[in-house]
C-alpha atoms as a PDB file:
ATOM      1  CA  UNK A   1       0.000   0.000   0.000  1.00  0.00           C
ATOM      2  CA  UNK A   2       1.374   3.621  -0.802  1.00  0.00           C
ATOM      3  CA  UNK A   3       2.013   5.764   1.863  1.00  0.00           C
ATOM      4  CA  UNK A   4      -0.662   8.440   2.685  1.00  0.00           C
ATOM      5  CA  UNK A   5       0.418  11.679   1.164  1.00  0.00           C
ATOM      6  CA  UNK A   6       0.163  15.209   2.689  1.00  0.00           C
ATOM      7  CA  UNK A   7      -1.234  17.770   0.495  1.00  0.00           C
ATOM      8  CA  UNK A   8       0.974  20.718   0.448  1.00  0.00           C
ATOM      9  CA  UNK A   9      -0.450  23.681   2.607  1.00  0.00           C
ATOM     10  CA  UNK A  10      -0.107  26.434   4.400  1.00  0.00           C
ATOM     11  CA  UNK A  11      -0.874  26.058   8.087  1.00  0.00           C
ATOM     12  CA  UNK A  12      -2.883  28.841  10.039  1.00  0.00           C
ATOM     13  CA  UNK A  13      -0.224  29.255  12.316  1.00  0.00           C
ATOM     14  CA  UNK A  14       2.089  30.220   9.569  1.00  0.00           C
ATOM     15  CA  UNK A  15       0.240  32.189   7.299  1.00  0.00           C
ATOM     16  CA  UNK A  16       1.483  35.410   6.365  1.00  0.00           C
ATOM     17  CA  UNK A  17      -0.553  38.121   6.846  1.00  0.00           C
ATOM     18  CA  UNK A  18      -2.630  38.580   3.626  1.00  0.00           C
ATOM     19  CA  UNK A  19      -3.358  34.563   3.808  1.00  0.00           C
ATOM     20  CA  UNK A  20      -4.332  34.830   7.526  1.00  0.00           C
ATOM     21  CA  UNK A  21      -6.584  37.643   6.771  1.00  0.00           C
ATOM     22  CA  UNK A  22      -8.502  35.081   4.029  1.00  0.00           C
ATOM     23  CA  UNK A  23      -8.511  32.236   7.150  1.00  0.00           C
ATOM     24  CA  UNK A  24     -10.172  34.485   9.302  1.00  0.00           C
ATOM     25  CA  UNK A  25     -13.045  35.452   7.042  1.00  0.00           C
ATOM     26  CA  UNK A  26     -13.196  31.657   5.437  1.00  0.00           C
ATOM     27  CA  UNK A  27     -13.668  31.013   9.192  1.00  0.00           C
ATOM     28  CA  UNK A  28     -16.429  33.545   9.810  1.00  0.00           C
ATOM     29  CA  UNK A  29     -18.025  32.927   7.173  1.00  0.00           C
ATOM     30  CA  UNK A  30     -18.114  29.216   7.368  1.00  0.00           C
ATOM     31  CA  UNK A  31     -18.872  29.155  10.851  1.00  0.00           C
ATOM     32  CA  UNK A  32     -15.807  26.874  12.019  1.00  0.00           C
ATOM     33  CA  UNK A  33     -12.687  27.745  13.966  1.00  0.00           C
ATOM     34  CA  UNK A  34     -10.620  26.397  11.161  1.00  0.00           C
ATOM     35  CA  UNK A  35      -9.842  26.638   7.337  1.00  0.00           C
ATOM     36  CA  UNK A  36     -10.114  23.354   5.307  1.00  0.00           C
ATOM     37  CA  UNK A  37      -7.375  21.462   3.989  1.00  0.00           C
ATOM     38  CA  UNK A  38      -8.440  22.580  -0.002  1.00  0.00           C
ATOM     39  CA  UNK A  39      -8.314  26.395   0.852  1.00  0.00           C
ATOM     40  CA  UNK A  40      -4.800  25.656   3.058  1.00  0.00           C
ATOM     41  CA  UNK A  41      -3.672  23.910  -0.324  1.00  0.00           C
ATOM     42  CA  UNK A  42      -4.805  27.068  -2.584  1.00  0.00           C
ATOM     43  CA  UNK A  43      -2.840  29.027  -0.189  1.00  0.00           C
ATOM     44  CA  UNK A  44       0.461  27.419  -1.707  1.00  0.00           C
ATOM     45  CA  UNK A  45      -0.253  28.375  -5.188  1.00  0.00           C
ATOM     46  CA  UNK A  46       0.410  32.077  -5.561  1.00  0.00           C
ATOM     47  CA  UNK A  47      -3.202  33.828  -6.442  1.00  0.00           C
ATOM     48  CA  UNK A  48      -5.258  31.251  -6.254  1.00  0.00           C
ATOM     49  CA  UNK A  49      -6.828  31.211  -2.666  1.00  0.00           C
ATOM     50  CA  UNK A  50      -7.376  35.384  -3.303  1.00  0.00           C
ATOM     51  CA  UNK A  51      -9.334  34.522  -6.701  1.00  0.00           C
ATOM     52  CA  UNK A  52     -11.291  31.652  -5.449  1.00  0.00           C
ATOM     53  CA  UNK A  53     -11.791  33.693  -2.157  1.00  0.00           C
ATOM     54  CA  UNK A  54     -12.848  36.435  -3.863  1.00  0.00           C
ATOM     55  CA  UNK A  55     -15.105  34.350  -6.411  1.00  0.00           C
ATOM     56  CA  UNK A  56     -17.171  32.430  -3.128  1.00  0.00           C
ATOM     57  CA  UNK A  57     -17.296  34.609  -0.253  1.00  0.00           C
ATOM     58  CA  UNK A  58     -20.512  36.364  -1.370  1.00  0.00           C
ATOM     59  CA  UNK A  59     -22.243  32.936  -1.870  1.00  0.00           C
ATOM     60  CA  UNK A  60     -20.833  30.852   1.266  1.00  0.00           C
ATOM     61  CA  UNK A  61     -23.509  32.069   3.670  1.00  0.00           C
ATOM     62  CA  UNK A  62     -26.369  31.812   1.093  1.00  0.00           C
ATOM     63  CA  UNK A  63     -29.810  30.097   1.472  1.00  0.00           C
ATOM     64  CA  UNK A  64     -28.536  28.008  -1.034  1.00  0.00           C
ATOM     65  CA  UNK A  65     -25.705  26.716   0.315  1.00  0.00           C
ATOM     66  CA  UNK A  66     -27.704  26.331   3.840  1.00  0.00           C
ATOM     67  CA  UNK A  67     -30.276  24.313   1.880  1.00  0.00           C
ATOM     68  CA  UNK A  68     -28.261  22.335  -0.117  1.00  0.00           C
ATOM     69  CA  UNK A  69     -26.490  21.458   3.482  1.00  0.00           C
ATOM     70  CA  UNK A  70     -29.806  20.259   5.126  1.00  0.00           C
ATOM     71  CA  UNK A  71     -30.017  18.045   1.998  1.00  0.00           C
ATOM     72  CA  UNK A  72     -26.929  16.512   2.732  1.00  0.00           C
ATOM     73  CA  UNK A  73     -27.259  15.505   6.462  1.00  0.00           C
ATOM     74  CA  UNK A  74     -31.331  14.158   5.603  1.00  0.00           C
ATOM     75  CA  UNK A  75     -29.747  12.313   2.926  1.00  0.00           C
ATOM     76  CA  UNK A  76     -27.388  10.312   5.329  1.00  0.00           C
ATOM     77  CA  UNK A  77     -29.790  10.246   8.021  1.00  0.00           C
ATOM     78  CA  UNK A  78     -32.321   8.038   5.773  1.00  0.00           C
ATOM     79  CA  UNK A  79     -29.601   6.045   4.153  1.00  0.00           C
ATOM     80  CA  UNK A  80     -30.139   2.434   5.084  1.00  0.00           C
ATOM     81  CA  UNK A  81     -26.985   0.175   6.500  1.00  0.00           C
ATOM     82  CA  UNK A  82     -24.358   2.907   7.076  1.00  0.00           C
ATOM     83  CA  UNK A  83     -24.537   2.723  11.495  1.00  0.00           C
ATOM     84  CA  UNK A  84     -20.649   2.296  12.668  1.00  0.00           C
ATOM     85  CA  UNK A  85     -21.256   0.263  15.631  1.00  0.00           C
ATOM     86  CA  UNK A  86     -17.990  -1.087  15.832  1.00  0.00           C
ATOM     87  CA  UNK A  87     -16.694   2.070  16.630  1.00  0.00           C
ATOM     88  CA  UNK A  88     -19.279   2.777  19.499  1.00  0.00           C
ATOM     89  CA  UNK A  89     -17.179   0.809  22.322  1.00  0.00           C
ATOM     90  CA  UNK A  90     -14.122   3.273  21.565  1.00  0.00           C
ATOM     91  CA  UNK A  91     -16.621   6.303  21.823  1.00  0.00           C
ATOM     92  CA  UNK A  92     -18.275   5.372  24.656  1.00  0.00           C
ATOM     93  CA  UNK A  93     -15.225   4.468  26.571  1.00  0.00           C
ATOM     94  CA  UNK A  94     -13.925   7.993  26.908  1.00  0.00           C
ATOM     95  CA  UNK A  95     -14.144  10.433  28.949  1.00  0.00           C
ATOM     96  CA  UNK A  96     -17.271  12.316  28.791  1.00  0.00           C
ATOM     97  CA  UNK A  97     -15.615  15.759  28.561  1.00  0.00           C
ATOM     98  CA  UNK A  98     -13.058  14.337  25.985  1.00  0.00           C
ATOM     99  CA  UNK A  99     -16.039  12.283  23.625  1.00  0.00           C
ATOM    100  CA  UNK A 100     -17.517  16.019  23.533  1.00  0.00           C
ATOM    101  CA  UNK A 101     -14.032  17.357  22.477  1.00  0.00           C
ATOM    102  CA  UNK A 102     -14.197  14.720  19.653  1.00  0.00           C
ATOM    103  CA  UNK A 103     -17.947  15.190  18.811  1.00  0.00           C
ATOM    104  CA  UNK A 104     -16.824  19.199  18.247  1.00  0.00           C
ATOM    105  CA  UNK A 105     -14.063  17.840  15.910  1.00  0.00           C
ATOM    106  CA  UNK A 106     -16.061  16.091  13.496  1.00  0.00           C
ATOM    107  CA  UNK A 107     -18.937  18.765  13.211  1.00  0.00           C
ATOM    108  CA  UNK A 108     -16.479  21.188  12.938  1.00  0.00           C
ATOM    109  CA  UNK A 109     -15.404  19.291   9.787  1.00  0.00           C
ATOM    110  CA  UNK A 110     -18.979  17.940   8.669  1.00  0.00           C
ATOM    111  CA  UNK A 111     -19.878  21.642   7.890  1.00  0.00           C
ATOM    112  CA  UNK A 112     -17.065  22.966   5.890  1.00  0.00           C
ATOM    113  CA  UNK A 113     -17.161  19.725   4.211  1.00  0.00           C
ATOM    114  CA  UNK A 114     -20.868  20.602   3.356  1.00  0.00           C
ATOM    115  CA  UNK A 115     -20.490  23.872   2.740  1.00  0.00           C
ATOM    116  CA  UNK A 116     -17.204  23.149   0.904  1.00  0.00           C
ATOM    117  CA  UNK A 117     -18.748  20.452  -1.583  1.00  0.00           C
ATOM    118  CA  UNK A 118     -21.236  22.845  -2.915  1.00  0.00           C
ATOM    119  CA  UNK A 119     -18.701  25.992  -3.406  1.00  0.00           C
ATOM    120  CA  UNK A 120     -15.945  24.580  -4.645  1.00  0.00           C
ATOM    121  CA  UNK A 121     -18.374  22.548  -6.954  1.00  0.00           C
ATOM    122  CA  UNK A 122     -19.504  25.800  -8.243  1.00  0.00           C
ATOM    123  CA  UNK A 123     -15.505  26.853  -8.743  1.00  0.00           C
ATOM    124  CA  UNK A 124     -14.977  23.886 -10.796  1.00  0.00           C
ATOM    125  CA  UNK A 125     -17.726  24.493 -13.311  1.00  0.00           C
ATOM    126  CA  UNK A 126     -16.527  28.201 -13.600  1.00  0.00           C
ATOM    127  CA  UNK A 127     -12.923  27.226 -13.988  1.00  0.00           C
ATOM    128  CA  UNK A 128     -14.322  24.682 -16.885  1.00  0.00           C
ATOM    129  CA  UNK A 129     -16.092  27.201 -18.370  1.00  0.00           C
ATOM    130  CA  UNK A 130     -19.601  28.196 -17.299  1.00  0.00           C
ATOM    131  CA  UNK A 131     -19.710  31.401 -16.968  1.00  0.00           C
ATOM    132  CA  UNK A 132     -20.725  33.822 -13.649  1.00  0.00           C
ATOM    133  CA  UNK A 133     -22.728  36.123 -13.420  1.00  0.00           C
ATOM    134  CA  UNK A 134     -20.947  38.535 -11.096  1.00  0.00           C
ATOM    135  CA  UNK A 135     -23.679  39.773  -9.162  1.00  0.00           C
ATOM    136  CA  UNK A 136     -23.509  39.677  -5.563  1.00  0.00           C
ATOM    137  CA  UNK A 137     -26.474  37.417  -4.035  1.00  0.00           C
ATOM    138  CA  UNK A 138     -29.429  38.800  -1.893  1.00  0.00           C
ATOM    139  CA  UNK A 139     -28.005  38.715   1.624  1.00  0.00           C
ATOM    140  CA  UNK A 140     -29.362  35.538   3.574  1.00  0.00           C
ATOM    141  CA  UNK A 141     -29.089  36.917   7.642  1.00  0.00           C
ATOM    142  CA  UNK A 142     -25.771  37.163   9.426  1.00  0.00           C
ATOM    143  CA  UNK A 143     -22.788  34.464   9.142  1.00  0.00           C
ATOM    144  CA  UNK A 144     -23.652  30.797  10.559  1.00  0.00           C
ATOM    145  CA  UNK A 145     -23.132  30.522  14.404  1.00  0.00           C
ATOM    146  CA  UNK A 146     -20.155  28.306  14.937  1.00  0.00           C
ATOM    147  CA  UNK A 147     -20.250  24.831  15.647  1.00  0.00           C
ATOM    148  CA  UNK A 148     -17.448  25.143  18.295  1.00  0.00           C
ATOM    149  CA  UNK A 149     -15.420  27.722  19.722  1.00  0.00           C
ATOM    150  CA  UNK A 150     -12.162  25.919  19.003  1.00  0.00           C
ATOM    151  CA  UNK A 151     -10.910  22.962  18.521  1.00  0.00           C
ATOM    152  CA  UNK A 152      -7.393  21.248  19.505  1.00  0.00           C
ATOM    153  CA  UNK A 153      -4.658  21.806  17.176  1.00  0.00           C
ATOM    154  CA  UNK A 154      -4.519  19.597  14.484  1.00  0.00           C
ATOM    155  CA  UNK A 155      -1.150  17.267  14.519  1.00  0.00           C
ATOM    156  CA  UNK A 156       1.317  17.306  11.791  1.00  0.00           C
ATOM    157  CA  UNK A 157       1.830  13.179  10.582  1.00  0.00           C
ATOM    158  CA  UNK A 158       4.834  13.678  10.950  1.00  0.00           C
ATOM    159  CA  UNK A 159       4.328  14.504  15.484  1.00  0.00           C
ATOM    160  CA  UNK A 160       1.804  10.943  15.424  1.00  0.00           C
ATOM    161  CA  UNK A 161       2.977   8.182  17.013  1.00  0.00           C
ATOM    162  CA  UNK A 162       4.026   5.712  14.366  1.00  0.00           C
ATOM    163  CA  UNK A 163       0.998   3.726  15.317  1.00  0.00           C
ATOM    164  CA  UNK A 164      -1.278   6.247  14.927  1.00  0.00           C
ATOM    165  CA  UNK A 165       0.340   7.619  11.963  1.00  0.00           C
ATOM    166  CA  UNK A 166      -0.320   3.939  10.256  1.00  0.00           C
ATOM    167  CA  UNK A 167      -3.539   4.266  11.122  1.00  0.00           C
ATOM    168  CA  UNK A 168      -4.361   7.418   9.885  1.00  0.00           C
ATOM    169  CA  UNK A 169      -2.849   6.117   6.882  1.00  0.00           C
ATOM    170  CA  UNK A 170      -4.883   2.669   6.314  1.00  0.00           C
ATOM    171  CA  UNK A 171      -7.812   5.073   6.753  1.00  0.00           C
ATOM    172  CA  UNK A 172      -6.726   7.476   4.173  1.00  0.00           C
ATOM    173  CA  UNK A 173      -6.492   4.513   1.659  1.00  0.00           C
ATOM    174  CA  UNK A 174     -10.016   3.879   2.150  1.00  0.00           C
ATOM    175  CA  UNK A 175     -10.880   6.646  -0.276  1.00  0.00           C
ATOM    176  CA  UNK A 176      -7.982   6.080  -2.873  1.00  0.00           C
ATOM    177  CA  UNK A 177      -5.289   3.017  -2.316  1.00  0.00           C
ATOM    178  CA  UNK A 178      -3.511   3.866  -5.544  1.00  0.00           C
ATOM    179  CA  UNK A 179      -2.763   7.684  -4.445  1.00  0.00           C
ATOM    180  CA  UNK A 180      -4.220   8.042  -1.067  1.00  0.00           C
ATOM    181  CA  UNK A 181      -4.306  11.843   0.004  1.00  0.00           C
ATOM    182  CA  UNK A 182      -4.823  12.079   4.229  1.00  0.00           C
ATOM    183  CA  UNK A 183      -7.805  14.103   5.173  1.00  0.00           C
ATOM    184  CA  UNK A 184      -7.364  16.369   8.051  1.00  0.00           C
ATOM    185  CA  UNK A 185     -10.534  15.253   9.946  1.00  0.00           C
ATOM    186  CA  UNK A 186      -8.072  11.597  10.460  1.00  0.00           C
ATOM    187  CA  UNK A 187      -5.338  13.657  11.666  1.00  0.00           C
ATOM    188  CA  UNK A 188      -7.510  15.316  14.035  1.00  0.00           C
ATOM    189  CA  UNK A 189      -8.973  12.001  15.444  1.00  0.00           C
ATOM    190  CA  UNK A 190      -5.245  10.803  15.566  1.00  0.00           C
ATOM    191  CA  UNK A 191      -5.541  12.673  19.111  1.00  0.00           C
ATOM    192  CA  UNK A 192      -7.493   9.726  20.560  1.00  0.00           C
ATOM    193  CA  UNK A 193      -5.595   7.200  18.551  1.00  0.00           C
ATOM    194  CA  UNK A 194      -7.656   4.429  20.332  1.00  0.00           C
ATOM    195  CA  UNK A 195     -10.602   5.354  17.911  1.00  0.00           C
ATOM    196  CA  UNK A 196      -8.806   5.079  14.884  1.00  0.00           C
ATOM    197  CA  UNK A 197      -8.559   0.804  14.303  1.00  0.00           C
ATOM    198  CA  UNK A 198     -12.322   0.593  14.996  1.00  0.00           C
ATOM    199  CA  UNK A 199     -13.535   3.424  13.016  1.00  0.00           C
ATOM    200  CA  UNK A 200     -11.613   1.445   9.686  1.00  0.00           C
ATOM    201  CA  UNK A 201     -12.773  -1.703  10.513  1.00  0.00           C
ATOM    202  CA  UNK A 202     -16.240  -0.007  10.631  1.00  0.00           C
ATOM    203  CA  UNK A 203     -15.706   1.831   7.424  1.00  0.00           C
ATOM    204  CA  UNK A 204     -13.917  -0.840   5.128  1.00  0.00           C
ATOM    205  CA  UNK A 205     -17.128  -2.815   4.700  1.00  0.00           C
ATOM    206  CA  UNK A 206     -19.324   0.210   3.741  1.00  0.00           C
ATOM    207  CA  UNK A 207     -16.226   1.086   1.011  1.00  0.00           C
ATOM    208  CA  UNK A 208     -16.045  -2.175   0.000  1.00  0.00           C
ATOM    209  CA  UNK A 209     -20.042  -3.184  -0.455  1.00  0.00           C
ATOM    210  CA  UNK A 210     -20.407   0.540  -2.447  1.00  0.00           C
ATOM    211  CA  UNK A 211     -22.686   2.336  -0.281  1.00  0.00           C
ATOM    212  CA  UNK A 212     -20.197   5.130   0.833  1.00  0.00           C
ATOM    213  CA  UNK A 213     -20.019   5.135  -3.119  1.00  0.00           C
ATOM    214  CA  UNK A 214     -23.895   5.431  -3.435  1.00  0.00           C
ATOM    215  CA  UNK A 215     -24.179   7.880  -0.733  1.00  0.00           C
ATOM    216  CA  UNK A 216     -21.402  10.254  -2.668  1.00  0.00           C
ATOM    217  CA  UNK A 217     -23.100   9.826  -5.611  1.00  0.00           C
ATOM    218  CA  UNK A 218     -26.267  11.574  -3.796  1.00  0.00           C
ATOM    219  CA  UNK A 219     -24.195  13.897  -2.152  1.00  0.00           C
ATOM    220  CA  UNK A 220     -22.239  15.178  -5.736  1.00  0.00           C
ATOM    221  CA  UNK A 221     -25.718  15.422  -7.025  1.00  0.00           C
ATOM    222  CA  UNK A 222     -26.966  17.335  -4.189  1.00  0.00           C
ATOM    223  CA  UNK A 223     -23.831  19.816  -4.582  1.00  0.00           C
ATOM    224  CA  UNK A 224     -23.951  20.328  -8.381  1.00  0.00           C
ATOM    225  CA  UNK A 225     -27.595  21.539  -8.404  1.00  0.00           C
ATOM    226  CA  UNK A 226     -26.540  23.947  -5.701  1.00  0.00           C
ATOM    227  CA  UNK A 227     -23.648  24.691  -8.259  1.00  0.00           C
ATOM    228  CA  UNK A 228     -26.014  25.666 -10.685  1.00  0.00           C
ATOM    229  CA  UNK A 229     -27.812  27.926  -8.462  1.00  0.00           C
ATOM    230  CA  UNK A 230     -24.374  29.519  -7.339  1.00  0.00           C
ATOM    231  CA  UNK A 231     -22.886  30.068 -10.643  1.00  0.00           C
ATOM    232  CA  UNK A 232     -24.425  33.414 -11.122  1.00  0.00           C
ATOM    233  CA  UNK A 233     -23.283  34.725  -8.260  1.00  0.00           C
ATOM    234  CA  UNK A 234     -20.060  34.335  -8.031  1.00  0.00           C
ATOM    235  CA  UNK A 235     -17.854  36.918  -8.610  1.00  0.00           C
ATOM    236  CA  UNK A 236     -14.097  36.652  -9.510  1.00  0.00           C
ATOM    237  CA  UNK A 237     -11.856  39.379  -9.291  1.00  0.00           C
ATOM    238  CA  UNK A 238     -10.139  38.941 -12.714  1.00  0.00           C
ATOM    239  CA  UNK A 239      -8.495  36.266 -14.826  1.00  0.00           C
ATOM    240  CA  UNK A 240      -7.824  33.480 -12.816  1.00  0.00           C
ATOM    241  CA  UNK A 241      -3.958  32.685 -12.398  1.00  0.00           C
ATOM    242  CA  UNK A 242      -3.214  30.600 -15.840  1.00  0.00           C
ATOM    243  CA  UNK A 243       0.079  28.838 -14.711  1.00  0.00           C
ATOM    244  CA  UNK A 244      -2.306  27.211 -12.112  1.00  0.00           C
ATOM    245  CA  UNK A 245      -5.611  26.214 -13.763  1.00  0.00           C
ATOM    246  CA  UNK A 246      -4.641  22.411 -14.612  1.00  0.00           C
ATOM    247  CA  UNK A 247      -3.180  21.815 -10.940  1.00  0.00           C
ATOM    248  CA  UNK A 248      -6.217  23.244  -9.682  1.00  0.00           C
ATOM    249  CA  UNK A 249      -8.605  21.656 -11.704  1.00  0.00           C
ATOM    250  CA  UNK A 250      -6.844  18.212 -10.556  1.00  0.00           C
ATOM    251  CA  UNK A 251      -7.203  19.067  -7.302  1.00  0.00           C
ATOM    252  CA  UNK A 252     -10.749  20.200  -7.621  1.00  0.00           C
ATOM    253  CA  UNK A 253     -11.057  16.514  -9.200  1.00  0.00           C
ATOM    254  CA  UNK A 254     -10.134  14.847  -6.276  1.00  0.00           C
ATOM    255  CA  UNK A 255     -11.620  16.802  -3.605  1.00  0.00           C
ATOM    256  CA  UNK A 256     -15.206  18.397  -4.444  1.00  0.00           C
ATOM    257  CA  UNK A 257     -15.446  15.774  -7.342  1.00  0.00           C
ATOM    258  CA  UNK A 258     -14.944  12.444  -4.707  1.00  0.00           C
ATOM    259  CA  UNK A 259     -12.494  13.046  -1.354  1.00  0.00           C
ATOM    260  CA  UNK A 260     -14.976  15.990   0.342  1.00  0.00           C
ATOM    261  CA  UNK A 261     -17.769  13.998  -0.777  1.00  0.00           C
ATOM    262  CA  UNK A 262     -17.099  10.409   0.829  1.00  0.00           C
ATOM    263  CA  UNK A 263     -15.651  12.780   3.793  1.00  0.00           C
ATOM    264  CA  UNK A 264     -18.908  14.571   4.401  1.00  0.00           C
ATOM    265  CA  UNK A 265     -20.538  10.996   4.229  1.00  0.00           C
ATOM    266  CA  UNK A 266     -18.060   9.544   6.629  1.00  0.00           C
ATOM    267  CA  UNK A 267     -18.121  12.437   9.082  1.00  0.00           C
ATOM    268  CA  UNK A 268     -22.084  12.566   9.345  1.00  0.00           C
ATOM    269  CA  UNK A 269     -22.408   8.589   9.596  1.00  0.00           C
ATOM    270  CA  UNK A 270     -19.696   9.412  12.655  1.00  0.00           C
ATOM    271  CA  UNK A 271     -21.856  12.163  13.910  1.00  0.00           C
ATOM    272  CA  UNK A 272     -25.167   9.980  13.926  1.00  0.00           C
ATOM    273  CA  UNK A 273     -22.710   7.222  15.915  1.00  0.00           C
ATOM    274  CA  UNK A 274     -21.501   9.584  18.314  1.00  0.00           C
ATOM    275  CA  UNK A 275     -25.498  10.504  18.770  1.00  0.00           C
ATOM    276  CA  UNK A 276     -25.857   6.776  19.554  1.00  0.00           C
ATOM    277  CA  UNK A 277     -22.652   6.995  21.704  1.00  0.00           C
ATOM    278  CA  UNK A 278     -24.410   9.445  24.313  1.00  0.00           C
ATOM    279  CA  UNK A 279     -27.705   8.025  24.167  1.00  0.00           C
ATOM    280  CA  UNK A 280     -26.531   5.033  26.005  1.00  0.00           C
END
């Protein structure tokens, strides 16, 4: 199995000023104490996460993207066959204070993977050539409350234990054996390592049988028609950066087009678990 690669980023704690100034309103206007691996990525590719910043941050906190994110959790709510009970033991034997520390963590990252899936779905088309409108959207209210406050800092792979760092791994290949890329809500759970075995072994049968596949599928479909919807209001600042577009539109392959996708269905199967967790 190929080693789980690390998509190049800039971390929050060492962004430069004009890139910090983007974090803080990608977090305000997500409603999450931290920026998503995809917008830490466009931060390494001079231009980019201005443009695309620039392009979304009228539409982010739209009634269509709050829809289209309702859509998404009902959608894995009525999905048959996708409970993680063999992960439930783990949850339920921490510490009530710390189970609540990781229930933050993966709501934290089930809405910017909601809210990402439908933006950056709309960022893709325009890069591909539909065109935007450029108007700026009827205002929808004020910016989402936040799901948490904070969250722990997220680990670098390369501070894990090597246990935890192989685990993080095997679940990263889940999603993609041949080039497996890690997503940061694994690294965050790598802070209570004993969760990570049982929340594979609960995910490698719902990977292998298709229906984290299926439930994708629904959730792509749910974010393109919001796409549609967002497309006219977007509003890019200008040409974006040329020397970029391909690398960017690979990237936008892989992360709107499958990896945020099977993450959002992972994290709100986890999220329904951790329900289950409490209840008990």
């Amino acid at each position: 199995m190929t080693s789980a690669a690390v998509l190049p980023e800039v971390q929050e704690a060492e962004a430069p000023p004009e890139i910090a100034a983007i974090y803080a309103g990608l977090r305000k206007a997500v409603g999450v104490p931290i920026v998503n691996l995809i917008w830490r990525h466009f931060a390494t590719l001079p231009g980019v996460l201005p443009w695309a910043w620039e392009s979304t941050r009228g539409v982010i906190g739209s009634a269509t993207v709050t829809e289209g994110a309702a859509r998404m959790v009902a959608l894995v709510r009525d999905a048959p066959g996708l409970g993680l009970s063999a992960v439930g033991p783990a949850l339920r034997a921490l510490p009530t204070e710390e189970r609540a520390r990781v229930a933050d963590v993966v709501r934290v990252y089930n809405r910017g993977n909601q809210v990402n899936l439908q933006v950056l779905s709309a960022v893709r088309g325009l890069l591909s050539g539909a065109p935007a409108g450029g108007a700026r959207p009827r205002p929808d209210g004020e910016a989402p409350a936040p799901v948490a406050a904070s969250l722990p800092p997220l680990p670098r792979m390369d501070d894990l234990s090597g246990a935890a760092r192989a685990a993080v791994s095997a679940l990263a290949a889940l999603h993609d054996p041949s080039e497996p890329v890690v997503p940061s809500l694994y690294r965050h759970l790598a802070l209570w390592p004993e969760v990570l075995p049982p929340l594979r072994e609960a995910l490698a049968p719902r990977f292998a049988d298709g229906r984290i596949v299926s439930l994708r599928a629904s959730l792509l479909g749910v974010a393109e028609e919001s796409a549609a919807a967002l497309l006219p209001h977007l509003t890019p600042p200008g040409p974006f950066p040329a020397e970029h577009r391909d690398a960017v539109l690979r990237v936008l392959a892989v992360f709107p087009g499958k990896l945020i996708a099977e993450m959002a269905a992972v994290g709100l199967v986890l999220d329904a678990e951790m329900s289950r967790a409490d209840s008990l």
